[in-house]
C-alpha atoms as a PDB file:
ATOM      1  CA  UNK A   1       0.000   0.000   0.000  1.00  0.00           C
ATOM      2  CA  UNK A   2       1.197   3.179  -1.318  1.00  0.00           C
ATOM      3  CA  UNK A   3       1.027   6.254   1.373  1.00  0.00           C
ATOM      4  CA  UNK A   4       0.089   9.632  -0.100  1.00  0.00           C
ATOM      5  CA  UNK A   5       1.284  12.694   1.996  1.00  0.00           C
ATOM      6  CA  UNK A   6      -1.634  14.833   2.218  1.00  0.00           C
ATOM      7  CA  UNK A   7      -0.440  18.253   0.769  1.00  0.00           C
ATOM      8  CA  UNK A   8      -1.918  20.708   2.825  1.00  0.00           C
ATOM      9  CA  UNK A   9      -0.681  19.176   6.371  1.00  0.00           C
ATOM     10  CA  UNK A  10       2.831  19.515   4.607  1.00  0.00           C
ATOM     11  CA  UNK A  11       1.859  23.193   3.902  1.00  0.00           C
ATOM     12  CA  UNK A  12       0.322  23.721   7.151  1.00  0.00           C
ATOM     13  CA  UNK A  13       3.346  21.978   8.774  1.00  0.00           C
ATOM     14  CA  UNK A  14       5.968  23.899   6.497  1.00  0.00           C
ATOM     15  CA  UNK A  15       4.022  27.531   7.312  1.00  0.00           C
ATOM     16  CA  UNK A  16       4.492  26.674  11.334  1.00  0.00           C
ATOM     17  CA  UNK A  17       8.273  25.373  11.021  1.00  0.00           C
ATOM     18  CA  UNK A  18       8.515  29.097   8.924  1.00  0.00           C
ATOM     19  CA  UNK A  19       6.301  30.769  11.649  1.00  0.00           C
ATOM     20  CA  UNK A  20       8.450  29.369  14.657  1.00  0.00           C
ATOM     21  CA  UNK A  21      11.723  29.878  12.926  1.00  0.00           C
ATOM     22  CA  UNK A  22      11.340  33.640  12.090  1.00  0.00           C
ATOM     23  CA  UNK A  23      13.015  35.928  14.586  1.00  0.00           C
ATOM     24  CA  UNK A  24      11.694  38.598  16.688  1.00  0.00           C
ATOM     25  CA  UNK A  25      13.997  41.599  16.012  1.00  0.00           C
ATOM     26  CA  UNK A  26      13.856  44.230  18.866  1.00  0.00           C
ATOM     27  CA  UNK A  27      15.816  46.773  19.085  1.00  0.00           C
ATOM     28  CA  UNK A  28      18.652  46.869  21.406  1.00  0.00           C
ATOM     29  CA  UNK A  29      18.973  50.693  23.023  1.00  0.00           C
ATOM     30  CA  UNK A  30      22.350  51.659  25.086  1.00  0.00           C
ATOM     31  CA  UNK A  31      21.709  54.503  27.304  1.00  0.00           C
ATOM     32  CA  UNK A  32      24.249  56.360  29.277  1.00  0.00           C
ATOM     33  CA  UNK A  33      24.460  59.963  30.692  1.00  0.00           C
ATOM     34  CA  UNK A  34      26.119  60.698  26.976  1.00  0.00           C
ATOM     35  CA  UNK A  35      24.745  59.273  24.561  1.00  0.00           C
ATOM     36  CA  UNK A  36      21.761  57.051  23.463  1.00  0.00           C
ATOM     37  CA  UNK A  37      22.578  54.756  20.726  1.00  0.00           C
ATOM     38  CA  UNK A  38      19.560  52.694  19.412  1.00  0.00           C
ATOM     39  CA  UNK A  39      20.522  49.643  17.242  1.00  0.00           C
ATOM     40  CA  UNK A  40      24.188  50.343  17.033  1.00  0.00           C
ATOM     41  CA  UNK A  41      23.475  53.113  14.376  1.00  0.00           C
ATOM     42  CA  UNK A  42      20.699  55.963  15.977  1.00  0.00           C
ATOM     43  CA  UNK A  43      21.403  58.247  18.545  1.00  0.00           C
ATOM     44  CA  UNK A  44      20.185  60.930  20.337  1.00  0.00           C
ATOM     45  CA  UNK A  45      19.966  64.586  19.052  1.00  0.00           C
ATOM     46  CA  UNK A  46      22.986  65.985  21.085  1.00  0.00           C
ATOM     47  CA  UNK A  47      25.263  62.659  19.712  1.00  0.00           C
ATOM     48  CA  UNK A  48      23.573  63.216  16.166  1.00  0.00           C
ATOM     49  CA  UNK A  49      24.935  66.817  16.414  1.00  0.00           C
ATOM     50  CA  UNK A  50      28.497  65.773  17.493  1.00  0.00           C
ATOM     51  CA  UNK A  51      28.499  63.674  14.650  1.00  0.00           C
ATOM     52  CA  UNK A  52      27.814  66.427  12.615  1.00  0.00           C
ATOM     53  CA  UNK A  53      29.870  68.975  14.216  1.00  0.00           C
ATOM     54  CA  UNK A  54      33.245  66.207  13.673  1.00  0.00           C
ATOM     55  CA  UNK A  55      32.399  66.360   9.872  1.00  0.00           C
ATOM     56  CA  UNK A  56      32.316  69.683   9.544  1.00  0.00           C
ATOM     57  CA  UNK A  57      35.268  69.936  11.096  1.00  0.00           C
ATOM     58  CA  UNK A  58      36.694  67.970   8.517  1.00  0.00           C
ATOM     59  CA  UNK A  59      38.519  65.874  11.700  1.00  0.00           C
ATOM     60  CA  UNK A  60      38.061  62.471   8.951  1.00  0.00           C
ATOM     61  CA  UNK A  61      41.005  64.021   7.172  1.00  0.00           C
ATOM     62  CA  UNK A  62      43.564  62.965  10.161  1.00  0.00           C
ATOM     63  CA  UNK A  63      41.273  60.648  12.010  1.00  0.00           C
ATOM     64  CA  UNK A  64      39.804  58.736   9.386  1.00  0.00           C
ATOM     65  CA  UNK A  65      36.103  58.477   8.156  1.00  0.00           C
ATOM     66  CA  UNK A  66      36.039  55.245  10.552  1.00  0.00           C
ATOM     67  CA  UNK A  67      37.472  57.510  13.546  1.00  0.00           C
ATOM     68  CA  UNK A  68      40.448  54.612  13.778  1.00  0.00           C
ATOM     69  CA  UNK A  69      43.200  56.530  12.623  1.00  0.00           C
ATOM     70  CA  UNK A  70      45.228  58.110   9.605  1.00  0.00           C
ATOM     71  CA  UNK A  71      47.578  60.755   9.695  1.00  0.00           C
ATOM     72  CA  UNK A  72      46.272  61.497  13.642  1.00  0.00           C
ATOM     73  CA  UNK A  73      45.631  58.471  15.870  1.00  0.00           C
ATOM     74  CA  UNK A  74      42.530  56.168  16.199  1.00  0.00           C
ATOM     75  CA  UNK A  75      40.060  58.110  18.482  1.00  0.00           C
ATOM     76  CA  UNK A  76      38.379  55.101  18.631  1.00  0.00           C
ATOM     77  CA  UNK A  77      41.010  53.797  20.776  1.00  0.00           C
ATOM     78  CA  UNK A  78      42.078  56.943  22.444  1.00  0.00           C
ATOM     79  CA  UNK A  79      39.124  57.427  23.900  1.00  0.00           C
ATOM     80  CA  UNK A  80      39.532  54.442  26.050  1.00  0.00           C
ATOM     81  CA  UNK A  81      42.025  55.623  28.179  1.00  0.00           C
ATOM     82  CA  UNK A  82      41.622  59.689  27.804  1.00  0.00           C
ATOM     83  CA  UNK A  83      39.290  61.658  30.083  1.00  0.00           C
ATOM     84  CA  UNK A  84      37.106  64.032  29.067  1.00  0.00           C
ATOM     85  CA  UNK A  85      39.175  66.864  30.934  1.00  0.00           C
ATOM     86  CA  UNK A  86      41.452  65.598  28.864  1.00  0.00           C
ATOM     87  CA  UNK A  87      40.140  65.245  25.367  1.00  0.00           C
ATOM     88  CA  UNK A  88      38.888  68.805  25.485  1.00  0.00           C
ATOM     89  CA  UNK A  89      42.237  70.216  26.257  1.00  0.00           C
ATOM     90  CA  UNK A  90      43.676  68.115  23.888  1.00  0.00           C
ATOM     91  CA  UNK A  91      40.758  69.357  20.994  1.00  0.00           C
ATOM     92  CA  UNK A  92      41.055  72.828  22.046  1.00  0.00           C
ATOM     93  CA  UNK A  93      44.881  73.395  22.462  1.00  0.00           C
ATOM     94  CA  UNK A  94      45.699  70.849  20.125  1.00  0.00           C
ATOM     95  CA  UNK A  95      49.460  69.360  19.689  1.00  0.00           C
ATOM     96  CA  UNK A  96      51.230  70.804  17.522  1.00  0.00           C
ATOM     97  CA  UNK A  97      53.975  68.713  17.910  1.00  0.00           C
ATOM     98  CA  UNK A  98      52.511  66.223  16.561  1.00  0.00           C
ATOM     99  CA  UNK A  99      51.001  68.133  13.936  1.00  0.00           C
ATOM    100  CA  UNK A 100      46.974  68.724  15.615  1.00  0.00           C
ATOM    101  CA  UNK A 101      46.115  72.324  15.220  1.00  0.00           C
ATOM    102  CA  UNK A 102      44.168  74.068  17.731  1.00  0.00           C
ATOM    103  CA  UNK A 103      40.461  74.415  17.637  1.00  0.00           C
ATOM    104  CA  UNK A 104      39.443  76.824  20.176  1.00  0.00           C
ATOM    105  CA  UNK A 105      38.649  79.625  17.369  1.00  0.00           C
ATOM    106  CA  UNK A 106      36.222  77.011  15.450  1.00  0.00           C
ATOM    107  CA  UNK A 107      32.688  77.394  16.325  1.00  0.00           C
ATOM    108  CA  UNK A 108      32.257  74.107  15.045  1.00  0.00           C
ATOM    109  CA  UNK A 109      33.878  72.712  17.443  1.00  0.00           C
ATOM    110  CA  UNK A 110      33.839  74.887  20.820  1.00  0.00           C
ATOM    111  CA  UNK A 111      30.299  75.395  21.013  1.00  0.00           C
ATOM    112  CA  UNK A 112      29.501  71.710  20.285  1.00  0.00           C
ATOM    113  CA  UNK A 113      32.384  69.835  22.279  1.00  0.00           C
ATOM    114  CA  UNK A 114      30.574  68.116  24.496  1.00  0.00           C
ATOM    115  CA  UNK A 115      28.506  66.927  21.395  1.00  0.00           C
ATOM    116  CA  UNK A 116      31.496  65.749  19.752  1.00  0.00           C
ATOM    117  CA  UNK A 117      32.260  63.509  22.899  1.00  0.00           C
ATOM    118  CA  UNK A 118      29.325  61.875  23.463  1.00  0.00           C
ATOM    119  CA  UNK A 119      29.619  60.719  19.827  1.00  0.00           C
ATOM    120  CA  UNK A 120      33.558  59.713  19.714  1.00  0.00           C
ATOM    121  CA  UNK A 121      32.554  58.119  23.145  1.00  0.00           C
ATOM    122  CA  UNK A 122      29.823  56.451  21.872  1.00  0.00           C
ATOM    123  CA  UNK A 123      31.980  55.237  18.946  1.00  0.00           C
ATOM    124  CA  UNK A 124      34.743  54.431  21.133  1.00  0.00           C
ATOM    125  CA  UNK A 125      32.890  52.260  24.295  1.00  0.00           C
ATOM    126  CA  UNK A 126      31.479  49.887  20.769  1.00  0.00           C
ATOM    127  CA  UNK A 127      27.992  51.155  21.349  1.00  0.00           C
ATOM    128  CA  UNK A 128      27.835  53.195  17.993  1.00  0.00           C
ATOM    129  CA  UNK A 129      28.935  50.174  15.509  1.00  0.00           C
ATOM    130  CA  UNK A 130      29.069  52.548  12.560  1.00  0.00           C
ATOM    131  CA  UNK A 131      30.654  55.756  11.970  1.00  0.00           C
ATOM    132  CA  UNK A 132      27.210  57.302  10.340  1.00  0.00           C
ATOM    133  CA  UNK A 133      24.601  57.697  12.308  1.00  0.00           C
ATOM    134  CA  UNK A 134      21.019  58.763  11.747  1.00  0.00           C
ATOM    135  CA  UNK A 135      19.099  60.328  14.422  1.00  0.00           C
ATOM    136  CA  UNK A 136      16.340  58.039  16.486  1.00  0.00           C
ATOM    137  CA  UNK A 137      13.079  58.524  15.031  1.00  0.00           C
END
């Protein structure tokens, strides 16, 4: 005796083996006094505008589009060990030894510095994952 498979308990059985299997995405938010990062790639307004506010700067050109370093070091990694105290002096005064100009005189950048932190930061402690962001909607 020849057993048939009855096509529409294998479609019915295929749809729930689809219906189980499908992930749940929800969206993973990292919150800190800085920064708010949803999905690795939307932040907060403030971060959103130090993201800005480090491309207008044109900081890229030394620092790289990726924030990990070109002609100036990897801020990515810098930021794991430097204070903020420290970063701002460091933005502000620059080092000219080492061939960072000052930006004290750029609007840009003094009037949105603690901006620009909370997005290097965010970059830096892994929470951003990409060096665009969008704002959260």
């Amino acid at each position: 005796m020849k057993v048939r498979p009855n096509r529409f308990l294998l479609a019915a059985a295929g749809a729930m083996v689809l219906a189980c299997s499908t992930a749940v995405v929800v969206a993973q938010e990292v919150k800190t006094p800085l920064y708010t990062v949803v999905d690795g790639s939307k932040v907060d307004a403030k971060t959103l505008n130090g993201f800005r506010m480090w491309r207008q700067a044109n900081c890229a050109a030394c620092h790289g589009a990726n924030q990990e370093g070109l002609a100036g070091p990897s801020l990515v990694e810098s930021l794991k060990k430097l204070s903020k105290e420290d970063f701002v002096t460091t933005v502000m005064n620059g080092r000219i030894e080492r061939g960072m100009p000052p930006h004290k005189d750029s609007p840009y950048v003094s009037n949105n510095i603690n901006d620009i932190y909370a997005y290097l930061k965010g970059r830096s402690d892994g929470a951003i994952k990409t060096s665009k962001v969008t704002g959260i909607e």
